[in-house]
PDB file of N, CA and C in Angstrom:
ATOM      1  N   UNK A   1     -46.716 -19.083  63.216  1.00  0.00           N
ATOM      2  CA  UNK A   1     -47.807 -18.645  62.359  1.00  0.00           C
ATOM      3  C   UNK A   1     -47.753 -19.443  61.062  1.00  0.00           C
ATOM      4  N   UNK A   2     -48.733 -19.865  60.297  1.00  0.00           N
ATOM      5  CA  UNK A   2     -48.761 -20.118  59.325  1.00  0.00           C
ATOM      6  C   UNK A   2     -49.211 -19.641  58.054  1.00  0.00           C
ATOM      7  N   UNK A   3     -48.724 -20.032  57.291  1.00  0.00           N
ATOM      8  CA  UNK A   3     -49.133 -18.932  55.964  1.00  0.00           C
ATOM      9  C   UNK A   3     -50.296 -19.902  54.984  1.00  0.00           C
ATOM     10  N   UNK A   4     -50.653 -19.115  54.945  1.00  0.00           N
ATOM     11  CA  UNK A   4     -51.921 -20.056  53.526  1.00  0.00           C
ATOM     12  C   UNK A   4     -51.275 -20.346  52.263  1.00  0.00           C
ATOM     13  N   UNK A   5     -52.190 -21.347  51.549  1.00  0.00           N
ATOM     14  CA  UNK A   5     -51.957 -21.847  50.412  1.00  0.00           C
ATOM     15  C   UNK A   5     -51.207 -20.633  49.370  1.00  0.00           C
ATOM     16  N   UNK A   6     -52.375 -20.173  49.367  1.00  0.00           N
ATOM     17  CA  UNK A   6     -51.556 -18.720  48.138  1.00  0.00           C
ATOM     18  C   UNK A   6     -50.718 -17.777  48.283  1.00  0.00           C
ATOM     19  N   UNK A   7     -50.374 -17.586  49.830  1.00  0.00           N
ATOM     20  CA  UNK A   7     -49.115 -16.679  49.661  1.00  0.00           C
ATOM     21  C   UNK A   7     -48.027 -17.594  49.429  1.00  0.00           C
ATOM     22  N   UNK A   8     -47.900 -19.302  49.386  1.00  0.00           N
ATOM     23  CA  UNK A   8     -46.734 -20.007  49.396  1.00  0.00           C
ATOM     24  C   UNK A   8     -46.732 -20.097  47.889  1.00  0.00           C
ATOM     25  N   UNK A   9     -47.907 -19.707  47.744  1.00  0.00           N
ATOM     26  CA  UNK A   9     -47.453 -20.388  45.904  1.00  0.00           C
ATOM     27  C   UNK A   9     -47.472 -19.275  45.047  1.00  0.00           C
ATOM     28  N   UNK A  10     -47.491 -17.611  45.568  1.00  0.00           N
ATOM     29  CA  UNK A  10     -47.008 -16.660  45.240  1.00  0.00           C
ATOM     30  C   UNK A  10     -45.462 -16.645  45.442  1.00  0.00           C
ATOM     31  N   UNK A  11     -44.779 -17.198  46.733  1.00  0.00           N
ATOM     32  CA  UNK A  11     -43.932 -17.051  46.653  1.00  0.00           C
ATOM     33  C   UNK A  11     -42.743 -18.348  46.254  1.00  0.00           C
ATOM     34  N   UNK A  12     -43.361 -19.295  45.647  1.00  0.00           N
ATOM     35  CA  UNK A  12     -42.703 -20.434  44.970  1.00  0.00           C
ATOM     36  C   UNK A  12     -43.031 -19.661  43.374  1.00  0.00           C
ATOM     37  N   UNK A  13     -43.752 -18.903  42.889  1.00  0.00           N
ATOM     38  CA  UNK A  13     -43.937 -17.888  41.613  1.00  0.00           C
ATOM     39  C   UNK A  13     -42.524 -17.206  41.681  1.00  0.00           C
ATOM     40  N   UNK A  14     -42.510 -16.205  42.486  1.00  0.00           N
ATOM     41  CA  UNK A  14     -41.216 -15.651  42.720  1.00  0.00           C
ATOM     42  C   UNK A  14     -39.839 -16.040  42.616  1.00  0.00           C
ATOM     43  N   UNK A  15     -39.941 -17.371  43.458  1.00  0.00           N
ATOM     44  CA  UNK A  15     -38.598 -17.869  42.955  1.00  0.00           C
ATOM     45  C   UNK A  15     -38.547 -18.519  41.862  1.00  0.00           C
ATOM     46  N   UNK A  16     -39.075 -19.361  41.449  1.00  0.00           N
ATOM     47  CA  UNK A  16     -39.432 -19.740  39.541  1.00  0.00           C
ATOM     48  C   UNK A  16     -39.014 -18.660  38.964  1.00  0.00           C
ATOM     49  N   UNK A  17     -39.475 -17.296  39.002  1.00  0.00           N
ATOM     50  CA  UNK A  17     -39.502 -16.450  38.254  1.00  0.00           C
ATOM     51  C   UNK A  17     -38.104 -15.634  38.012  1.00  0.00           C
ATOM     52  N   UNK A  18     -37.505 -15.826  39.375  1.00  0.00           N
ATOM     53  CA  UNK A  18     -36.642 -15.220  39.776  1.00  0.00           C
ATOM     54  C   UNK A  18     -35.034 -16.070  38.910  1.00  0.00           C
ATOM     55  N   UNK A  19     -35.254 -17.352  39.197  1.00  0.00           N
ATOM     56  CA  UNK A  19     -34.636 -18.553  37.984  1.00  0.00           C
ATOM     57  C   UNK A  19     -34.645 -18.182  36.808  1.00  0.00           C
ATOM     58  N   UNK A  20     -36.043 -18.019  36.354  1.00  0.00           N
ATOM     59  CA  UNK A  20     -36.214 -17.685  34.941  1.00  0.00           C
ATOM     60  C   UNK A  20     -34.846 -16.808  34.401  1.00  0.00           C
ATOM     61  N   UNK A  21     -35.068 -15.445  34.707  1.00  0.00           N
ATOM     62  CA  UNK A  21     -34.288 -14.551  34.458  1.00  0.00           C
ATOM     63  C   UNK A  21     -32.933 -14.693  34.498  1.00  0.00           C
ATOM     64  N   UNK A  22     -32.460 -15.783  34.746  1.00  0.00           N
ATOM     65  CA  UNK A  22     -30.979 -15.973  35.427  1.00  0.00           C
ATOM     66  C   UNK A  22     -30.959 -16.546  33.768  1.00  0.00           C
ATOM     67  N   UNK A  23     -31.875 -18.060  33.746  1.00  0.00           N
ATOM     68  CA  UNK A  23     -31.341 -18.903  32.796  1.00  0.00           C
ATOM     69  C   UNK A  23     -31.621 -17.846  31.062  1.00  0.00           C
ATOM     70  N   UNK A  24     -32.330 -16.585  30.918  1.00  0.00           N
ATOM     71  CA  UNK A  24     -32.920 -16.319  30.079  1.00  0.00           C
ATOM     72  C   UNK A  24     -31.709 -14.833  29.776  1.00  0.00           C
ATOM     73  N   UNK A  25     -31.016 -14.495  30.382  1.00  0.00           N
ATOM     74  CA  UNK A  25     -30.176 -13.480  30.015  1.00  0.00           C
ATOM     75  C   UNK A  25     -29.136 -13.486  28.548  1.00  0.00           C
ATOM     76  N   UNK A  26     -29.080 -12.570  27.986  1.00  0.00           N
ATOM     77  CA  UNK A  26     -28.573 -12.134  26.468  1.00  0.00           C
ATOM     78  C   UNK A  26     -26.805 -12.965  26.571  1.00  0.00           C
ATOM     79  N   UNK A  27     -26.564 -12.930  25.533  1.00  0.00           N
ATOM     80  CA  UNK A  27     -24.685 -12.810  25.367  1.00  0.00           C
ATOM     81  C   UNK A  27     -24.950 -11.176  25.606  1.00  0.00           C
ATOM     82  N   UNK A  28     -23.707 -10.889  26.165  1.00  0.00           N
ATOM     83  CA  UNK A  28     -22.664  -9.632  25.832  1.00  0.00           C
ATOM     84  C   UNK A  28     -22.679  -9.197  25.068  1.00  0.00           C
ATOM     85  N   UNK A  29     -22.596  -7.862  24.418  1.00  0.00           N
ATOM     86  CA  UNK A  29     -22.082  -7.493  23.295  1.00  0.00           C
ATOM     87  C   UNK A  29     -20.624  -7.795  22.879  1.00  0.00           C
ATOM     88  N   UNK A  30     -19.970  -8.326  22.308  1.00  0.00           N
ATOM     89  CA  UNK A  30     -18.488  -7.991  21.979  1.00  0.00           C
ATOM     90  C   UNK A  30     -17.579  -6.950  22.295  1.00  0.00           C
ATOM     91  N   UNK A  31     -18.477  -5.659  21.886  1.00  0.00           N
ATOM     92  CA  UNK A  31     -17.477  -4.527  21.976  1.00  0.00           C
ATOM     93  C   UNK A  31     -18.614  -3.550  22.711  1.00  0.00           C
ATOM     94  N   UNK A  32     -18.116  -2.787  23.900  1.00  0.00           N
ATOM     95  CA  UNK A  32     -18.529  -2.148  24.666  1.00  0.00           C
ATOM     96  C   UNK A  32     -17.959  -0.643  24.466  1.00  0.00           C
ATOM     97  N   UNK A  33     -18.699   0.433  24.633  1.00  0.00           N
ATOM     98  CA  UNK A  33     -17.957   1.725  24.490  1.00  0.00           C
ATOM     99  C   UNK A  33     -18.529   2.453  25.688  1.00  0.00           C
ATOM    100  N   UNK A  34     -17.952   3.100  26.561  1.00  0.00           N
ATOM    101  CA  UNK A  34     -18.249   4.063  27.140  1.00  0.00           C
ATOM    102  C   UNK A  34     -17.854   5.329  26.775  1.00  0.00           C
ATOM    103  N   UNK A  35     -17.743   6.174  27.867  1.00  0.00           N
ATOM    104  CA  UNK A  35     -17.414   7.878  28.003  1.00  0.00           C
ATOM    105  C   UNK A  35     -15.926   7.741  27.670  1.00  0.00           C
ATOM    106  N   UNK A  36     -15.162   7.206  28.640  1.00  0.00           N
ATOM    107  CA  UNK A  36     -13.766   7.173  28.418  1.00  0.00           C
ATOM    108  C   UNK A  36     -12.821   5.617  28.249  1.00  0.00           C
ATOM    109  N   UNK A  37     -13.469   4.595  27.848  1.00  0.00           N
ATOM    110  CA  UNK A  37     -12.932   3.679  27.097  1.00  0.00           C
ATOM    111  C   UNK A  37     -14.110   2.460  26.425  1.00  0.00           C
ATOM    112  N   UNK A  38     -13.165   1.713  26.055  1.00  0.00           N
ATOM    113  CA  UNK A  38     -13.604   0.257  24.830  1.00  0.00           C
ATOM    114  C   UNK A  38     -13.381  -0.622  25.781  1.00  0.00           C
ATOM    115  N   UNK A  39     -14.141  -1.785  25.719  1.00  0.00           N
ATOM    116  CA  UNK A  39     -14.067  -3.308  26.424  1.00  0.00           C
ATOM    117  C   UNK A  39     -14.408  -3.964  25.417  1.00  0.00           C
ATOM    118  N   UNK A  40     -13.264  -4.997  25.118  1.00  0.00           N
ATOM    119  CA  UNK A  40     -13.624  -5.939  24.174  1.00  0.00           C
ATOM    120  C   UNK A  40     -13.835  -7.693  24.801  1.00  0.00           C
ATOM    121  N   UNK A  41     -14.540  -8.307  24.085  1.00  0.00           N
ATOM    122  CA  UNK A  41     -14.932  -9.607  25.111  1.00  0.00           C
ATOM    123  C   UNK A  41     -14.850 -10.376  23.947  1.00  0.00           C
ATOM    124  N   UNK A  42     -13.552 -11.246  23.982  1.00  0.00           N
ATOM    125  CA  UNK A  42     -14.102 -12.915  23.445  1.00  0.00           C
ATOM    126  C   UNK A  42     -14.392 -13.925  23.398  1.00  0.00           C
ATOM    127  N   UNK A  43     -15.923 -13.895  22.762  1.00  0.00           N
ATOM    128  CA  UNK A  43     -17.128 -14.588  23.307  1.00  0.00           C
ATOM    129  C   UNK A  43     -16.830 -16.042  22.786  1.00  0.00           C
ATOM    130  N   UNK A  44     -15.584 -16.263  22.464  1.00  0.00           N
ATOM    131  CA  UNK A  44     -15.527 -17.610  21.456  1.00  0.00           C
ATOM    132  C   UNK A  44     -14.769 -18.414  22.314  1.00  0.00           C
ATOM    133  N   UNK A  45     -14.656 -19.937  21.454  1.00  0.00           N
ATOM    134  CA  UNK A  45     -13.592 -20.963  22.738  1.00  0.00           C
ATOM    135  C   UNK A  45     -12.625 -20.744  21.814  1.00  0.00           C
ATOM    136  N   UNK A  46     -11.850 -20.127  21.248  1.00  0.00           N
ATOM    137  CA  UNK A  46     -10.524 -20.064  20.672  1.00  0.00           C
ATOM    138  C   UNK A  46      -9.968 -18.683  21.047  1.00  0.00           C
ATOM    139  N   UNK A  47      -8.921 -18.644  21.211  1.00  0.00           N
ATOM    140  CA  UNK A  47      -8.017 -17.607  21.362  1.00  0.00           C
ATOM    141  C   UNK A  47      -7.894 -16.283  20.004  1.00  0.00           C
ATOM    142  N   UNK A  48      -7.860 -15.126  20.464  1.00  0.00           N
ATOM    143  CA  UNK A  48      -7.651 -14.136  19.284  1.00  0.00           C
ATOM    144  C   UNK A  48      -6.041 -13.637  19.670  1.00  0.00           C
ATOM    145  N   UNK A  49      -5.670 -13.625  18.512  1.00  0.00           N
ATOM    146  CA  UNK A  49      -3.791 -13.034  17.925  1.00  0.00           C
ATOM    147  C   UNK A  49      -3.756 -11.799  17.272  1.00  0.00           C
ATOM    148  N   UNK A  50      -3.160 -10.686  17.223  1.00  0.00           N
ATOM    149  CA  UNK A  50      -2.738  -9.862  16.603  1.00  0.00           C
ATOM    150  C   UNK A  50      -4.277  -9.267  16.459  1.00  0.00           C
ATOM    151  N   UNK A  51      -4.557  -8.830  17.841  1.00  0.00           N
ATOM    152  CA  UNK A  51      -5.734  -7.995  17.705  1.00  0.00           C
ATOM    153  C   UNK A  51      -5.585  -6.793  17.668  1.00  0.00           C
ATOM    154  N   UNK A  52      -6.514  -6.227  16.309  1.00  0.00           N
ATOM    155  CA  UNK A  52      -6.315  -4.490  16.422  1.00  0.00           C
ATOM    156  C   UNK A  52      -7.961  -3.456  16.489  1.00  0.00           C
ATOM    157  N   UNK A  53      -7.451  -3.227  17.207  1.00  0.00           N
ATOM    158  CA  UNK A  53      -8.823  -1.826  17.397  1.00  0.00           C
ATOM    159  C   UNK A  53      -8.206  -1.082  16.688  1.00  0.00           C
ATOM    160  N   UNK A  54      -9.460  -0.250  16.408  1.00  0.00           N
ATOM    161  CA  UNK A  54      -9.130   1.089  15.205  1.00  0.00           C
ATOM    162  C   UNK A  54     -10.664   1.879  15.973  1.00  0.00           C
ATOM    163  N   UNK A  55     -10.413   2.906  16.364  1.00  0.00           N
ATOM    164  CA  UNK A  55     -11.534   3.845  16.604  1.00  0.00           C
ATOM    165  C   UNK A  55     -12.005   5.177  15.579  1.00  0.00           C
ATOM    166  N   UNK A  56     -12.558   5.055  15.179  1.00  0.00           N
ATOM    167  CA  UNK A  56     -12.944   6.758  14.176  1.00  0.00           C
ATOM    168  C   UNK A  56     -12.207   6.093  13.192  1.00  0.00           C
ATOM    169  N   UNK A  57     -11.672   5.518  12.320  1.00  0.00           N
ATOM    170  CA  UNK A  57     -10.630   5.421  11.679  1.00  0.00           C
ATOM    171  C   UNK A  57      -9.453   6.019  11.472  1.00  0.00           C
ATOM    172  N   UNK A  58      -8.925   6.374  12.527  1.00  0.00           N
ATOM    173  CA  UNK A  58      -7.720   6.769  12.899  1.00  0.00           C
ATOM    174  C   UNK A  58      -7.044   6.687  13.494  1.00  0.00           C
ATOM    175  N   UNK A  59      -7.577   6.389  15.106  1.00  0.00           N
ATOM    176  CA  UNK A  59      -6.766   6.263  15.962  1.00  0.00           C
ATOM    177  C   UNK A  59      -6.753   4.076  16.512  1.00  0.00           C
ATOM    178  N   UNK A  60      -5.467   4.249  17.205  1.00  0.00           N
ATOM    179  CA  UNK A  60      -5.433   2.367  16.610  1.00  0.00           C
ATOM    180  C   UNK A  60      -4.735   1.974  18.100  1.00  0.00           C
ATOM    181  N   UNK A  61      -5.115   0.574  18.776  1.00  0.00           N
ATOM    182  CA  UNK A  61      -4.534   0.203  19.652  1.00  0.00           C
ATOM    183  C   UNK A  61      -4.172  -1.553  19.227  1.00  0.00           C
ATOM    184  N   UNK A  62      -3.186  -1.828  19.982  1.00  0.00           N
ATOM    185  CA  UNK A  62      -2.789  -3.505  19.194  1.00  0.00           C
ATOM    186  C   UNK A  62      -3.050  -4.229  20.334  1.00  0.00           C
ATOM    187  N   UNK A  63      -3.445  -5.490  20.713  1.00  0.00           N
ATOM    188  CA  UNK A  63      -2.689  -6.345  21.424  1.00  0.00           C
ATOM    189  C   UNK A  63      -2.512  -7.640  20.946  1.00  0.00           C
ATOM    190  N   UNK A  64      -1.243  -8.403  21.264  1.00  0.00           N
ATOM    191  CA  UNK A  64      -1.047  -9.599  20.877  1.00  0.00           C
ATOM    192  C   UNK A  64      -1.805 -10.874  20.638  1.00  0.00           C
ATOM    193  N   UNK A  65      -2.580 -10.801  22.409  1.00  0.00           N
ATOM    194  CA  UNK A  65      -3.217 -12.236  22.544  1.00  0.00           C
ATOM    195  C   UNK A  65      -4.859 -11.577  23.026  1.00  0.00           C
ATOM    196  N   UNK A  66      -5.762 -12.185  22.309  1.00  0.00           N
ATOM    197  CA  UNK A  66      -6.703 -12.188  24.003  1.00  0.00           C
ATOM    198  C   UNK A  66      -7.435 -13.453  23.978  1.00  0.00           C
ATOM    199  N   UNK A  67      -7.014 -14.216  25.073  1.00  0.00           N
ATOM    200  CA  UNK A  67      -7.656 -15.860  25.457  1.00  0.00           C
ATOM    201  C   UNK A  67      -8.899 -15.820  25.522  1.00  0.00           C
ATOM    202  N   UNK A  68      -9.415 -17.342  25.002  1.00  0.00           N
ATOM    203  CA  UNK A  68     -11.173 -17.436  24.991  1.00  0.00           C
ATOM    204  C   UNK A  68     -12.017 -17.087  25.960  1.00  0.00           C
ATOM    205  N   UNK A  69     -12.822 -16.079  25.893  1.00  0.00           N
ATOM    206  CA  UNK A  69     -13.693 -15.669  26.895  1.00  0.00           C
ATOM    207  C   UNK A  69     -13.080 -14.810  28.030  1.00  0.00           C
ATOM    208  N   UNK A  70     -12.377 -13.593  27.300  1.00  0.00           N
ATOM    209  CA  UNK A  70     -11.338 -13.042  27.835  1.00  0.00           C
ATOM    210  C   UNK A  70     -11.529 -11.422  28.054  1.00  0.00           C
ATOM    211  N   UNK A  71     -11.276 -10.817  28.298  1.00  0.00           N
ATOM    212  CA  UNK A  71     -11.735  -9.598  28.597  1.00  0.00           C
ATOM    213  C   UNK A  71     -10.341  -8.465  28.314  1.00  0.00           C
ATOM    214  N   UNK A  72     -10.678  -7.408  27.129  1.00  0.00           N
ATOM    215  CA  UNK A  72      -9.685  -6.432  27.260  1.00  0.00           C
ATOM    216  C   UNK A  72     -10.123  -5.086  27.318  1.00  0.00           C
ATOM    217  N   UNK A  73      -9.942  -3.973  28.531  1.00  0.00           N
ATOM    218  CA  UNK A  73     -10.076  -2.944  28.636  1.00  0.00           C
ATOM    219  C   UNK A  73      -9.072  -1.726  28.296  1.00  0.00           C
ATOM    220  N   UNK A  74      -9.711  -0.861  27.246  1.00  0.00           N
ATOM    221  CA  UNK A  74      -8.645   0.137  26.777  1.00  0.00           C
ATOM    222  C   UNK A  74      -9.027   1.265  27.430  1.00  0.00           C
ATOM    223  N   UNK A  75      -8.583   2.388  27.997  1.00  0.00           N
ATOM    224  CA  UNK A  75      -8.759   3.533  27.855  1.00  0.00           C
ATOM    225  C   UNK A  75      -8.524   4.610  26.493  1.00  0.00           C
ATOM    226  N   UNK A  76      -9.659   4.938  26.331  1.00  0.00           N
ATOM    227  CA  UNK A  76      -9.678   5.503  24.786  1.00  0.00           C
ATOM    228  C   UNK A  76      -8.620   6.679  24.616  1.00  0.00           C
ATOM    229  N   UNK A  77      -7.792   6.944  25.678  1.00  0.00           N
ATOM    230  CA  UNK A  77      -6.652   8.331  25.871  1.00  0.00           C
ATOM    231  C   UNK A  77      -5.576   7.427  25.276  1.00  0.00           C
ATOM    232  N   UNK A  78      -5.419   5.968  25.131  1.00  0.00           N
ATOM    233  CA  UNK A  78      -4.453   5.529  25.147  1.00  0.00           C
ATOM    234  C   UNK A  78      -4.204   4.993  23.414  1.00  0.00           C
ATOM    235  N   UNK A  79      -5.623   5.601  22.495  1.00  0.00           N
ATOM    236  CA  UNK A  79      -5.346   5.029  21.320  1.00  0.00           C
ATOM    237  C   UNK A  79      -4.692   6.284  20.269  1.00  0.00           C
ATOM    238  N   UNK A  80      -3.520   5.918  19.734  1.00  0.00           N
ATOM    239  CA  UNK A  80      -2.644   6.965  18.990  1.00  0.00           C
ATOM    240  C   UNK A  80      -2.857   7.112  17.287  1.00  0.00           C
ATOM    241  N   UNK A  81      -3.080   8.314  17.062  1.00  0.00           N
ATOM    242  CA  UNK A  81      -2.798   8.167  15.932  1.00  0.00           C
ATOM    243  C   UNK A  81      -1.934   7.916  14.924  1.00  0.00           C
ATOM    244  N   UNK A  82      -2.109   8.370  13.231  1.00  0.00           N
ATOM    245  CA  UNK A  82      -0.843   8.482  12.571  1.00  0.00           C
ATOM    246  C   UNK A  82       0.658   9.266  12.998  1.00  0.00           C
ATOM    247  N   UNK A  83       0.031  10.400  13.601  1.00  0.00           N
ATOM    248  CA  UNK A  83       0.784  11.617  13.446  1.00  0.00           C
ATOM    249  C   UNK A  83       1.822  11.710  15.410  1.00  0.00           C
ATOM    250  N   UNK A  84       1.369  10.643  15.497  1.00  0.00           N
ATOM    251  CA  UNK A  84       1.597  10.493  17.110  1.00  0.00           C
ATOM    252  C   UNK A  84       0.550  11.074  18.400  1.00  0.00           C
ATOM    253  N   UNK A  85      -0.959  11.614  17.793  1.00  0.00           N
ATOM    254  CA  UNK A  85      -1.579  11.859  18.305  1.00  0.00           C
ATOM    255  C   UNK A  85      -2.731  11.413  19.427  1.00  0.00           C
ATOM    256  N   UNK A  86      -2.952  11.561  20.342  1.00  0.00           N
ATOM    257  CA  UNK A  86      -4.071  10.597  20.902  1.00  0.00           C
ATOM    258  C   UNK A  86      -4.963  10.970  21.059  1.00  0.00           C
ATOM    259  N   UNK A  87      -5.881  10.149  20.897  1.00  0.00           N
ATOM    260  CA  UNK A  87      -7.408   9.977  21.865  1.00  0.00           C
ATOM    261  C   UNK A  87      -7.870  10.991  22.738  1.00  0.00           C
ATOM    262  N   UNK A  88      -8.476  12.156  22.357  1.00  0.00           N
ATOM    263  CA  UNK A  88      -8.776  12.806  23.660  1.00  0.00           C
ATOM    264  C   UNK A  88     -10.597  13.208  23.964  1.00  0.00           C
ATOM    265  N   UNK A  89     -10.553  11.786  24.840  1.00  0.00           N
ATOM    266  CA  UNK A  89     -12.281  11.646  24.926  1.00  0.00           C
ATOM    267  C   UNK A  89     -13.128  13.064  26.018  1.00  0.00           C
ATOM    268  N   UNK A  90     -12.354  13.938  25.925  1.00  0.00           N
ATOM    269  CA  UNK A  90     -12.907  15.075  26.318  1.00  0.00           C
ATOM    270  C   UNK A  90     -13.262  16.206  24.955  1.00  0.00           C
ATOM    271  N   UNK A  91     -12.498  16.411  24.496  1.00  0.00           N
ATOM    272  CA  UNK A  91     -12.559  16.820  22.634  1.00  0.00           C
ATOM    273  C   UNK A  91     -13.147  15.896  21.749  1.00  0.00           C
ATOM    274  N   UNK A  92     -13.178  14.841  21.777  1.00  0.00           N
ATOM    275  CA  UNK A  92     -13.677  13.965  20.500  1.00  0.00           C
ATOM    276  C   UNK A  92     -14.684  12.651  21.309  1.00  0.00           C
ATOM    277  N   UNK A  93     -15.331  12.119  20.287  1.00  0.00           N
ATOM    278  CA  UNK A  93     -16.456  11.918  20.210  1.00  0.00           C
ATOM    279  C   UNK A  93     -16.234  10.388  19.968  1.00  0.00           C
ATOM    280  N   UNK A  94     -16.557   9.077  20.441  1.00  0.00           N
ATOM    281  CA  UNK A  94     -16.024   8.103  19.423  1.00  0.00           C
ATOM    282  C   UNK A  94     -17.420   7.792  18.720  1.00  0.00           C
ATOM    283  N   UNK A  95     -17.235   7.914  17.387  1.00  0.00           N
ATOM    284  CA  UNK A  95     -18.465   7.342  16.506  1.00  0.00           C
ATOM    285  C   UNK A  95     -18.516   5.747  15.588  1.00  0.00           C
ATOM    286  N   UNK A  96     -17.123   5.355  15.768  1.00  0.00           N
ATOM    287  CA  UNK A  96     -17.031   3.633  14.982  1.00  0.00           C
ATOM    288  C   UNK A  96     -15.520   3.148  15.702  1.00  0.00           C
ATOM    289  N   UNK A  97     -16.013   2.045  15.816  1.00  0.00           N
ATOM    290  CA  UNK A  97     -15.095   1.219  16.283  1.00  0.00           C
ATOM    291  C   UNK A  97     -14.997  -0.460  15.599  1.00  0.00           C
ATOM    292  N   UNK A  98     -13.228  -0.369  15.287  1.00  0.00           N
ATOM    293  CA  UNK A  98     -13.304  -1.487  14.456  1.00  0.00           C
ATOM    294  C   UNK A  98     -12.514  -2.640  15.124  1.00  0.00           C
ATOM    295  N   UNK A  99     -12.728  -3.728  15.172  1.00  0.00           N
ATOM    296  CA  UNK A  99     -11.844  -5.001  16.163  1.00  0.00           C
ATOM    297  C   UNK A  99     -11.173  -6.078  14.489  1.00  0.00           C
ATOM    298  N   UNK A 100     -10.338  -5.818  14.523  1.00  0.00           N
ATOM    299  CA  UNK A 100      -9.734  -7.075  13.331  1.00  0.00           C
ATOM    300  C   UNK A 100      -8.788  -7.690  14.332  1.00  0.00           C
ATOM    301  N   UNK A 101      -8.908  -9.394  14.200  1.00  0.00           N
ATOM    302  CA  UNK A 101      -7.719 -10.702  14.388  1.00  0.00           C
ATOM    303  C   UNK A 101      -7.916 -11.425  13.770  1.00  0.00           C
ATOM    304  N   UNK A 102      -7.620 -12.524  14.284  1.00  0.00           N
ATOM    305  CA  UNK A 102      -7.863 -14.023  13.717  1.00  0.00           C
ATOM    306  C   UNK A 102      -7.324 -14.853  14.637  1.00  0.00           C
ATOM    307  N   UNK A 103      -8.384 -15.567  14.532  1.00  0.00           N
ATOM    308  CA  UNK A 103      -8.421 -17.179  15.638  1.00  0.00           C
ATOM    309  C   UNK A 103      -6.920 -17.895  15.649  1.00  0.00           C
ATOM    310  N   UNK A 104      -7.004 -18.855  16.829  1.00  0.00           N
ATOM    311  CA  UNK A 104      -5.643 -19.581  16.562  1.00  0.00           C
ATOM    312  C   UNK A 104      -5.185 -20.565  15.142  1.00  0.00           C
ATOM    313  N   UNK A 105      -6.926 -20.584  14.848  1.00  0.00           N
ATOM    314  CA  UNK A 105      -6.963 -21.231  13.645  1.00  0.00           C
ATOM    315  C   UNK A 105      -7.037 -20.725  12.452  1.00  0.00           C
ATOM    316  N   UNK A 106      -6.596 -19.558  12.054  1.00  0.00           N
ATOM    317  CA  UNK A 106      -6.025 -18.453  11.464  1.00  0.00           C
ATOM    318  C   UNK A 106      -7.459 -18.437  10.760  1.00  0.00           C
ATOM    319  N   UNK A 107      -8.803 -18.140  11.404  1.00  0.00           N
ATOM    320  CA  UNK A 107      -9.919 -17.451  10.794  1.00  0.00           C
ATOM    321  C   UNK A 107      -9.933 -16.490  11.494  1.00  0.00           C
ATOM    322  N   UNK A 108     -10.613 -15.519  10.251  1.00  0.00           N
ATOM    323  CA  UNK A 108     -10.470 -13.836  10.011  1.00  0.00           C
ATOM    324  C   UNK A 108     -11.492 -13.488  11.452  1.00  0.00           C
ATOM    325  N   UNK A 109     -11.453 -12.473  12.726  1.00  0.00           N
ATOM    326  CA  UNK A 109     -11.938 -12.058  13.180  1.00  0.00           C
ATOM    327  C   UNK A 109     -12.281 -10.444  13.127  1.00  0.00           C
ATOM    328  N   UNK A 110     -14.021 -10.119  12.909  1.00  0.00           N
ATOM    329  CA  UNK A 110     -13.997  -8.630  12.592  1.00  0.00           C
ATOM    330  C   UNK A 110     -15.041  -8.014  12.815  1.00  0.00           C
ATOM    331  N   UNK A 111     -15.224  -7.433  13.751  1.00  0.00           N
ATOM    332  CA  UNK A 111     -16.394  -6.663  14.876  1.00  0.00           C
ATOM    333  C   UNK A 111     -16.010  -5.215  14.489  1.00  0.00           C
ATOM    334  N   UNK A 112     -17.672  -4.931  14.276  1.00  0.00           N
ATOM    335  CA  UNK A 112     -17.576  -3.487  14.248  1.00  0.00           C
ATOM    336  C   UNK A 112     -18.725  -2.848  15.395  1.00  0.00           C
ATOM    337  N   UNK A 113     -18.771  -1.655  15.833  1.00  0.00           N
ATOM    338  CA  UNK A 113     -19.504  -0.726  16.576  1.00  0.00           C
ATOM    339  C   UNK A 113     -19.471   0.837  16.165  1.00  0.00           C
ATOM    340  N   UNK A 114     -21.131   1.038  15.924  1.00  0.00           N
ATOM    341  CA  UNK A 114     -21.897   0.335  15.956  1.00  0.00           C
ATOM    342  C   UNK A 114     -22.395  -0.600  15.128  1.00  0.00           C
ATOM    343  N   UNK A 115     -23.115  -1.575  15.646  1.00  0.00           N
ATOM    344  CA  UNK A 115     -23.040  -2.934  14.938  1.00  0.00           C
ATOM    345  C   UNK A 115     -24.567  -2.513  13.397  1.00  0.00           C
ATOM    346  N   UNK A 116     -23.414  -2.707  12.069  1.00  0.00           N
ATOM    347  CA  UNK A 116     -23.923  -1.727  10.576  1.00  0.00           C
ATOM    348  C   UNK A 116     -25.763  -3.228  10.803  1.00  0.00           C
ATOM    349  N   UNK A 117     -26.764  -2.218  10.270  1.00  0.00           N
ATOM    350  CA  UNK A 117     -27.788  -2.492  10.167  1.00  0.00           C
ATOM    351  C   UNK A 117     -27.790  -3.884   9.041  1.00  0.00           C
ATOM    352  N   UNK A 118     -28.738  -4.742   9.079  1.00  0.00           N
ATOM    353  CA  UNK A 118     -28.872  -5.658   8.393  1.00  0.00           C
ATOM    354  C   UNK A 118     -29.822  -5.530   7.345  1.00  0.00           C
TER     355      UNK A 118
END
């Protein structure tokens, strides 16, 4: 069977279109929050050192390294407070989240959520 002119070039539309969307998609956010944890993503070609989350301003998680374009998932049960307390995303609520490091090239890295109005 053959198909006519315009359903082929409806469906050469489709796939164009379908391209489009691939090449036209956002960055990531940096910092991701769900129900029960944080995903942090670095979107940069340099490495982050002595990275610290801080949630609510209180409760705090560290990690050493996270490599360029790297992905770190916390569970929010796992961030402690001053007092030795944790995270309990069934009782509490997370309302700010803070990311401080710095590059290998010892510039200041510092993401907040939600991201403060301009």
């Amino acid at each position: 069977m053959r198909r006519s002119l315009g359903s082929r070039t409806v469906m050469a539309l489709v796939v164009l279109a379908g391209a489009g969307l691939g090449a036209c998609r956002t960055q990531p956010d940096p910092v991701l929050v769900t129900r029960d944890r944080i995903t942090i993503s670095n979107l940069t070609d340099e490495a982050w050192v002595d990275v610290e989350l801080t949630v609510n301003r209180y409760y705090r998680a560290r990690l050493p390294r996270l490599e360029p374009h790297g992905r770190f998932d916390a569970p929010l049960r796992r961030f402690q407070g001053g007092f030795g307390h944790y995270f309990d995303p069934v009782r509490e609520q997370v309302r700010e989240v803070r990311v401080t490091a710095r590059t290998s090239g010892e510039t200041a890295v510092d993401l907040a959520w939600p991201v403060p109005p301009t």
